[in-house]
Protein backbone atom coordinates (compact mmCIF):
# COMPACT_ATOMS: atom_id res chain seq x y z
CA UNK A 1 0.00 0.00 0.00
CA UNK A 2 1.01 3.64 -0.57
CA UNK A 3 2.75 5.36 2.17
CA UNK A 4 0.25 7.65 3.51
CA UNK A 5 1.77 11.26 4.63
CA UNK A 6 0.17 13.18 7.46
CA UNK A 7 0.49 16.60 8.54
CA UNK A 8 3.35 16.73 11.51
CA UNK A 9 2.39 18.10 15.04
CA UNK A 10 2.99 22.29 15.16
CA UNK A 11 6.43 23.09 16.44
CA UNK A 12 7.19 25.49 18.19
CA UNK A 13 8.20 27.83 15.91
CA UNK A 14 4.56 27.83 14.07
CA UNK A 15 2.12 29.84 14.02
CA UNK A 16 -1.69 30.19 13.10
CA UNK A 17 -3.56 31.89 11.13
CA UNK A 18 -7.30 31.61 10.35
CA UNK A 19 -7.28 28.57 12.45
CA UNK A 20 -4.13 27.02 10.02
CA UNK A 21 -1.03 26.08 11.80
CA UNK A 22 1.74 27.86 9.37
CA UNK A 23 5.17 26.14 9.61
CA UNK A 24 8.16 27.82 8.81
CA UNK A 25 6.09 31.12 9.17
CA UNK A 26 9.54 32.72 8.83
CA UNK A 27 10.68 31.27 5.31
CA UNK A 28 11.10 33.95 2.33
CA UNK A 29 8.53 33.52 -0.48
CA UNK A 30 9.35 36.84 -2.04
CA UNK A 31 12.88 37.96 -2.10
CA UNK A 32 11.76 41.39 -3.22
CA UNK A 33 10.63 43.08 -1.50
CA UNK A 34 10.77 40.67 1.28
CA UNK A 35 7.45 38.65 1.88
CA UNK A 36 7.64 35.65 4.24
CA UNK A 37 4.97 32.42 3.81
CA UNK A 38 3.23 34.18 7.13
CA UNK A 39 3.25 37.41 5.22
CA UNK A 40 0.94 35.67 2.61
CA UNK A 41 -1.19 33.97 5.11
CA UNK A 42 -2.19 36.79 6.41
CA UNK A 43 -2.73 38.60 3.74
CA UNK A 44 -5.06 36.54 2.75
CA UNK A 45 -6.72 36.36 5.83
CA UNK A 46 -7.29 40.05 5.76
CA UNK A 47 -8.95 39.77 2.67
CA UNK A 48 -10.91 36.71 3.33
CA UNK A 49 -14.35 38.53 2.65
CA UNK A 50 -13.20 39.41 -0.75
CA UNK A 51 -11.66 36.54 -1.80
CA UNK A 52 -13.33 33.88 -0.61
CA UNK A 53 -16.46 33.95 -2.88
CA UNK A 54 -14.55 33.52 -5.69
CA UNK A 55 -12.80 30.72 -4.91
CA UNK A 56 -15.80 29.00 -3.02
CA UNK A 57 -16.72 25.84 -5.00
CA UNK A 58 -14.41 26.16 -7.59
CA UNK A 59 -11.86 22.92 -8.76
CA UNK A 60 -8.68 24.65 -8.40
CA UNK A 61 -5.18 24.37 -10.00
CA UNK A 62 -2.22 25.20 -8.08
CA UNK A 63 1.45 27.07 -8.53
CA UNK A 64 3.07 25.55 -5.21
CA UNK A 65 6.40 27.40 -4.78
CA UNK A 66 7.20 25.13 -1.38
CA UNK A 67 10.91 26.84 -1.02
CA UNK A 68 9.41 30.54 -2.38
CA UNK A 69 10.34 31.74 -5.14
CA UNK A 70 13.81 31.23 -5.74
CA UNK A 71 13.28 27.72 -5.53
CA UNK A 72 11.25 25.16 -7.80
CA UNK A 73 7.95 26.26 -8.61
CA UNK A 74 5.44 23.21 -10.54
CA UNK A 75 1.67 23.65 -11.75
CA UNK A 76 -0.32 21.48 -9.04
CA UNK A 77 -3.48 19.69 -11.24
CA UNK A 78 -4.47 17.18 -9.21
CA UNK A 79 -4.06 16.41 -5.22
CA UNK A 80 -1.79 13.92 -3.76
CA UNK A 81 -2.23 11.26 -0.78
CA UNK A 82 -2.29 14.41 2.03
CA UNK A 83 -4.12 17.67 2.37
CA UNK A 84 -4.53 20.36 4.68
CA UNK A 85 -7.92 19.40 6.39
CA UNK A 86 -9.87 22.70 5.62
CA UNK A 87 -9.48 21.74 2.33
CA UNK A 88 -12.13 19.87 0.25
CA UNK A 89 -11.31 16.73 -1.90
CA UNK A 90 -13.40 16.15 -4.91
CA UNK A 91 -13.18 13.63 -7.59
CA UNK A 92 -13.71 14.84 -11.18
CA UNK A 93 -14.18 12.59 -14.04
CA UNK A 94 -11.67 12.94 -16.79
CA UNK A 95 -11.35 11.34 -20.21
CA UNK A 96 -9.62 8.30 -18.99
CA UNK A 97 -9.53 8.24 -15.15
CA UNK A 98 -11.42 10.26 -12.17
CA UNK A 99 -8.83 13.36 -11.17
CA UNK A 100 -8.90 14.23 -7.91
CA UNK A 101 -9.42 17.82 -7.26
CA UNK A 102 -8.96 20.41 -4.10
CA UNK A 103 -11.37 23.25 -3.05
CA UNK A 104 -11.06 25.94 -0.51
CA UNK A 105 -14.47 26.68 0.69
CA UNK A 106 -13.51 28.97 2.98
CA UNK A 107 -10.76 31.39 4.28
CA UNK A 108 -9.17 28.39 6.34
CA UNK A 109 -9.06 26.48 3.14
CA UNK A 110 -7.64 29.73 1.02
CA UNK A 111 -4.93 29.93 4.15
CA UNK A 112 -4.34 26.35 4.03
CA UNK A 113 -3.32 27.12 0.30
CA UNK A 114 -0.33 29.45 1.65
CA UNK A 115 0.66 26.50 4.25
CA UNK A 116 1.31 24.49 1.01
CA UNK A 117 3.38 26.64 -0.13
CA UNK A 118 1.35 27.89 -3.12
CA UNK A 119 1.74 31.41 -4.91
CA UNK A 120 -0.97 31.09 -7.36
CA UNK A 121 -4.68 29.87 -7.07
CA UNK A 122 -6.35 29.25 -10.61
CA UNK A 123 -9.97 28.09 -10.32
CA UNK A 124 -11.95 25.85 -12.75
CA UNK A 125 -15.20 27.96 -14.26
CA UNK A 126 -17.82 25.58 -12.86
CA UNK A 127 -18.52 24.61 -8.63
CA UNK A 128 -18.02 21.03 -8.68
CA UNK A 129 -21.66 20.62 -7.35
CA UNK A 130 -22.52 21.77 -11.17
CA UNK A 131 -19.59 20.77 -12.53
CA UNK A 132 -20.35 20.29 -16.61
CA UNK A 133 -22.57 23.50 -16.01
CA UNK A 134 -19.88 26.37 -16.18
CA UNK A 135 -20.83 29.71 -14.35
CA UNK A 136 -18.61 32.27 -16.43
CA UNK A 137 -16.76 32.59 -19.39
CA UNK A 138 -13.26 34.14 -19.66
CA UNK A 139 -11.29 36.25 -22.07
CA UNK A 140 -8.08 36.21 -21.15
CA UNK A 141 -6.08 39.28 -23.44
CA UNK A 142 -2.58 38.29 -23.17
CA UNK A 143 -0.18 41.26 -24.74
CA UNK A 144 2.87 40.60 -26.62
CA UNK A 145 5.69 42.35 -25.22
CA UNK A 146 6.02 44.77 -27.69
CA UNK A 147 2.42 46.08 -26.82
CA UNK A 148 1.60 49.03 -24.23
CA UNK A 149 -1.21 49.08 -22.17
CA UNK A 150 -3.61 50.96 -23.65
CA UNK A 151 -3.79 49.25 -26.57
CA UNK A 152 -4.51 46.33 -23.76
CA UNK A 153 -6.83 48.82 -22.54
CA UNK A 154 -8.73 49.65 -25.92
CA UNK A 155 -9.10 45.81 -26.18
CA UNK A 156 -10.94 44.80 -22.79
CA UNK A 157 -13.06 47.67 -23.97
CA UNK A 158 -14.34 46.28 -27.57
CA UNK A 159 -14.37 43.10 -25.86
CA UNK A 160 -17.15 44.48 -23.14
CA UNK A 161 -18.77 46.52 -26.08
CA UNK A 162 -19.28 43.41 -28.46
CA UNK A 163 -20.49 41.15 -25.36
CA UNK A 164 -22.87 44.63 -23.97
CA UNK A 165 -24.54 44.50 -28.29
CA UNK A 166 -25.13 40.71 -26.96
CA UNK A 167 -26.74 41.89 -24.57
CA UNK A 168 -24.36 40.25 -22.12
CA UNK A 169 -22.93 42.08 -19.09
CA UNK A 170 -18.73 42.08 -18.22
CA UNK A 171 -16.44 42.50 -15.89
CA UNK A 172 -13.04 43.20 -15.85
CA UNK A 173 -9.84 42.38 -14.00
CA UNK A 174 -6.26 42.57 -13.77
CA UNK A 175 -4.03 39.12 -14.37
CA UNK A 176 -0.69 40.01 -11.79
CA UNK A 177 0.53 40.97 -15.45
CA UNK A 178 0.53 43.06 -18.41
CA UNK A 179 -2.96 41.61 -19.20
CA UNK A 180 -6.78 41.33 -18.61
CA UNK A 181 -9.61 39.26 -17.80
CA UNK A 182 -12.84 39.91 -19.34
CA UNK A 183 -15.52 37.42 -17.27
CA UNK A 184 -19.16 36.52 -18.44
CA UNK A 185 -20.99 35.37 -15.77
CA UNK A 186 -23.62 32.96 -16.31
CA UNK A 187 -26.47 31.08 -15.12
CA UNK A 188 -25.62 27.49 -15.64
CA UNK A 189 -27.05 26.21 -18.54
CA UNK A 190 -24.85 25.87 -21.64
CA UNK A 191 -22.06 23.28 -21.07
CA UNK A 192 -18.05 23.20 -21.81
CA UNK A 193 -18.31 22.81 -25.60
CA UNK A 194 -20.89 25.23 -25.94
CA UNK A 195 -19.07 27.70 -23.44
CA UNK A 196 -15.69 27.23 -25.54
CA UNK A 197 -17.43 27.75 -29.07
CA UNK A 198 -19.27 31.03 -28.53
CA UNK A 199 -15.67 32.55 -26.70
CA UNK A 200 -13.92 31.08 -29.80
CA UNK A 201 -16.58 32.57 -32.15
CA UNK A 202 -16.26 36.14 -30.72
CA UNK A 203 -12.33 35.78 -30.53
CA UNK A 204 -12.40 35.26 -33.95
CA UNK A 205 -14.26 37.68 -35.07
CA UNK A 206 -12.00 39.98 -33.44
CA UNK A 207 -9.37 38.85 -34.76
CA UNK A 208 -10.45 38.73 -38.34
CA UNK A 209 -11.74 42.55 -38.03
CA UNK A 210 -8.08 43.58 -36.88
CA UNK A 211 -5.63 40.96 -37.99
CA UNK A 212 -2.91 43.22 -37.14
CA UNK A 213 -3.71 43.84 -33.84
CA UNK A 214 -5.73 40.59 -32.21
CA UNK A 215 -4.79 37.19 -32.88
CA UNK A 216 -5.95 33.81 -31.32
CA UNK A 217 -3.11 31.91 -32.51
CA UNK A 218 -0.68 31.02 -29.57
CA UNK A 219 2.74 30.56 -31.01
CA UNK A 220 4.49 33.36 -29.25
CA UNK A 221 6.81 33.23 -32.27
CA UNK A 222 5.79 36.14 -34.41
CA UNK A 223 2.74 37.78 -31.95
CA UNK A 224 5.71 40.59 -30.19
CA UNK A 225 3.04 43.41 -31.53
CA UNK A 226 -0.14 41.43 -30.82
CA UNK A 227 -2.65 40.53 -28.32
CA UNK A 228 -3.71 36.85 -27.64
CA UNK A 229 -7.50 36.28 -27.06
CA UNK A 230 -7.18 33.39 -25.42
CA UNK A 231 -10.73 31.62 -25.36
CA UNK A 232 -9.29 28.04 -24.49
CA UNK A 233 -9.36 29.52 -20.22
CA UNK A 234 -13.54 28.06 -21.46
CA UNK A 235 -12.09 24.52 -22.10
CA UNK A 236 -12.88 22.17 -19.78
CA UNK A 237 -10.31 21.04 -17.01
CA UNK A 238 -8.74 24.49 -18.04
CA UNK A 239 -8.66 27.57 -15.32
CA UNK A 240 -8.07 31.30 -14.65
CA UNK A 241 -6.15 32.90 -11.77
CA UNK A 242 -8.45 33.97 -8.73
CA UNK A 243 -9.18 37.45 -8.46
CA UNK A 244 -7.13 38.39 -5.71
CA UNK A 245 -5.03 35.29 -5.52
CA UNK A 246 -1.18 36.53 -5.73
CA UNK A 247 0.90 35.07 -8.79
CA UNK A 248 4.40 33.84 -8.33
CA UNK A 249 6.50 36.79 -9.97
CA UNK A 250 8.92 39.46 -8.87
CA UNK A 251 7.02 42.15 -6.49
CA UNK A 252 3.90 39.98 -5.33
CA UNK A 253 1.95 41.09 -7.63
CA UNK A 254 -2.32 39.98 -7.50
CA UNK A 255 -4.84 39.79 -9.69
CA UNK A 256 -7.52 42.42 -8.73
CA UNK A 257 -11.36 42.87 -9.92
CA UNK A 258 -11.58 46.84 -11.18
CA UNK A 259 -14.56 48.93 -12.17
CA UNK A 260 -14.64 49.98 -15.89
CA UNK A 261 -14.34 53.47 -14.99
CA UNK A 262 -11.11 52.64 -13.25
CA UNK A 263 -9.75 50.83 -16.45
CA UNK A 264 -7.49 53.55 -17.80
CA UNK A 265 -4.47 54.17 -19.92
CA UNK A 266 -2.84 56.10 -16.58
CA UNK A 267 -3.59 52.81 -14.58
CA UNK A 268 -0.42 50.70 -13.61
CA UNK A 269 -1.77 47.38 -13.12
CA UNK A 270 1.50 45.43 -11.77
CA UNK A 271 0.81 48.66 -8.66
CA UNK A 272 -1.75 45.65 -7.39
CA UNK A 273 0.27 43.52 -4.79
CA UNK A 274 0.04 41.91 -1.93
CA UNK A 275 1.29 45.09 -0.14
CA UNK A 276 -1.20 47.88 -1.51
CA UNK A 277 -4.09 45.44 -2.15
CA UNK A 278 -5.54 45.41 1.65
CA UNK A 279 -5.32 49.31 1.49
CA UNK A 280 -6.97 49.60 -1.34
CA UNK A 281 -9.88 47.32 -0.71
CA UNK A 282 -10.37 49.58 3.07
CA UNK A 283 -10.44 52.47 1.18
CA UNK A 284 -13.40 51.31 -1.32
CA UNK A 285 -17.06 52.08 -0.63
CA UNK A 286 -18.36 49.06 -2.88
CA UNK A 287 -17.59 45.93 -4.77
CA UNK A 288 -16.38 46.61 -7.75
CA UNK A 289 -17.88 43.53 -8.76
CA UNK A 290 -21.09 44.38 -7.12
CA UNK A 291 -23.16 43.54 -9.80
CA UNK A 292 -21.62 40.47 -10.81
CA UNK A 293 -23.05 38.25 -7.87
CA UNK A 294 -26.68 39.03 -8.99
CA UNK A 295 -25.96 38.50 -12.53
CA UNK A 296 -28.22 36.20 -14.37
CA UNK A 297 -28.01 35.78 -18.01
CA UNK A 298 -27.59 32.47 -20.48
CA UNK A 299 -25.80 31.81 -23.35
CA UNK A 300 -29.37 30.80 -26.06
CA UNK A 301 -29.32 29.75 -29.08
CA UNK A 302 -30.23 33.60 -30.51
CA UNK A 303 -26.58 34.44 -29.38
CA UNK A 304 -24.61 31.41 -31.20
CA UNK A 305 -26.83 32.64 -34.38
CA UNK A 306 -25.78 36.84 -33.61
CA UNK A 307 -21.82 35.09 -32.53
CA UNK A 308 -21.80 33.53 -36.05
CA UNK A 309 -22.95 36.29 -38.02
């Protein structure tokens, strides 16, 4: 039989957070500027109302940096034999085999995530309790690095403009890069396929109006002056990183749900890290999301037809 491994006793060097015992809260995660793995932890527990519903639910894929980020970083798919026990273990059925899947339901389970040793929390676009029913789309505009960011800006822009004649309602977020996240929520009704043909159908046609500009291909050979509309974030098994999750990159930088008015050319979007994030969100008066939560709208059949046009 497998060796099973099980979470040591707390030393006394550990501390808690969120109810998670954090060992090695001292370790260095971020080199620069400095961030220890009890830095993150409580960063995210002093976000936990913000984050927390949009990870709830959600299969998640992992970047586990367990030595920070000068060590070995590795994409995290499916979970092993042990997990942190505020976590949730699901099993998802795949094309061959059932995967087996983590959720954080809560902020114990989002702080368990940081006890890992994980930088990065992408989630699935379904809850596993409707798993083949996603609840969003995403349009993920991935610059070349030869593009500025108001051309990046310009972009999220027709995107929300072409989804608004739809009759579809967007939001918009940052990445912890140079690009954006354009998410559709839905009521779930249409399933993966359906979900990954209109996004491919509306990437297209941008890319066909402005050849020069958009392109869906993703060879980064030869896109330097483009923009990637990546539609395959609507495949299944496929994910997009958490709005406020942190990404493993130089400065801590998060991904961070904005208003539309606050999408502007003057906007700095790598300012959003795990240092000026909690500020920001004390400061605000409302979700910027607000109106995402209470969304309800279906991809019919009228909107394939208008997609295809």
């Amino acid at each position: 039989p497998k060796e099973i491994v099980r979470e040591r006793p707390a030393g006394p060097n550990d501390s808690a957070v969120a109810g998670v015992t954090i060992s090695h809260p001292d370790r260095v995660v971020y080199p620069d500027p400095k961030l220890t793995k009890l830095d993150i932890a409580r960063y995210y527990e002093s976000i936990a109302t913000w984050i927390v519903p949009h990870a709830a639910g959600r299969p998640l894929t992992l970047v586990r940096c367990p030595e920070g980020l000068r060590g070995e970083c590795f994409f995290m798919k499916h979970s092993k034999v042990w997990a942190p026990p505020a976590l949730r273990r699901v099993r998802i059925k795949e094309k061959t085999k059932l995967g087996e899947y983590l959720i954080a339901d809560d902020i114990a389970g989002i702080v368990s995530l940081a006890q890992m040793g994980v930088l990065e929390i992408h989630t699935w676009n379904s809850v596993f309790e409707n798993v083949e029913r996603p609840n969003r789309i995403v349009f993920d505009l991935d610059p070349g690095d030869e593009v500025g960011w108001p051309a990046v800006v310009r972009a999220a822009r027709m995107v929300r403009d072409a989804l608004a004649a739809l009759k579809l309602d967007s939001w918009v977020k940052t990445t912890g890069g140079r690009g954006l996240h354009i998410v559709v929520p839905l009521t779930p009704h249409a399933d993966w396929s359906q979900c990954l043909e209109f996004s491919r159908a509306l990437s297209e046609r941008f890319e066909r109006a402005d050849p020069d500009l958009y392109t869906t291909a993703f060879a980064k050979a030869g896109r330097e002056r483009k923009i990637l509309i990546d539609y395959l974030r609507n495949n299944r098994t496929n994910t997009s990183i958490a709005a406020f999750s942190t990404r493993a990159r130089k400065g801590a930088p998060v991904s961070v749900p904005l208003t539309w008015e606050e999408l502007r050319d003057s906007l700095n979007p790598q300012g959003f890290t795990v240092a000026t994030v909690p500020a920001r969100l004390a400061r605000l008066k409302s979700d910027p999301w607000l109106g995402y939560w209470k969304c309800r709208q279906k991809l019919t059949k009228q909107l394939f037809r208008a997609v295809r046009e």
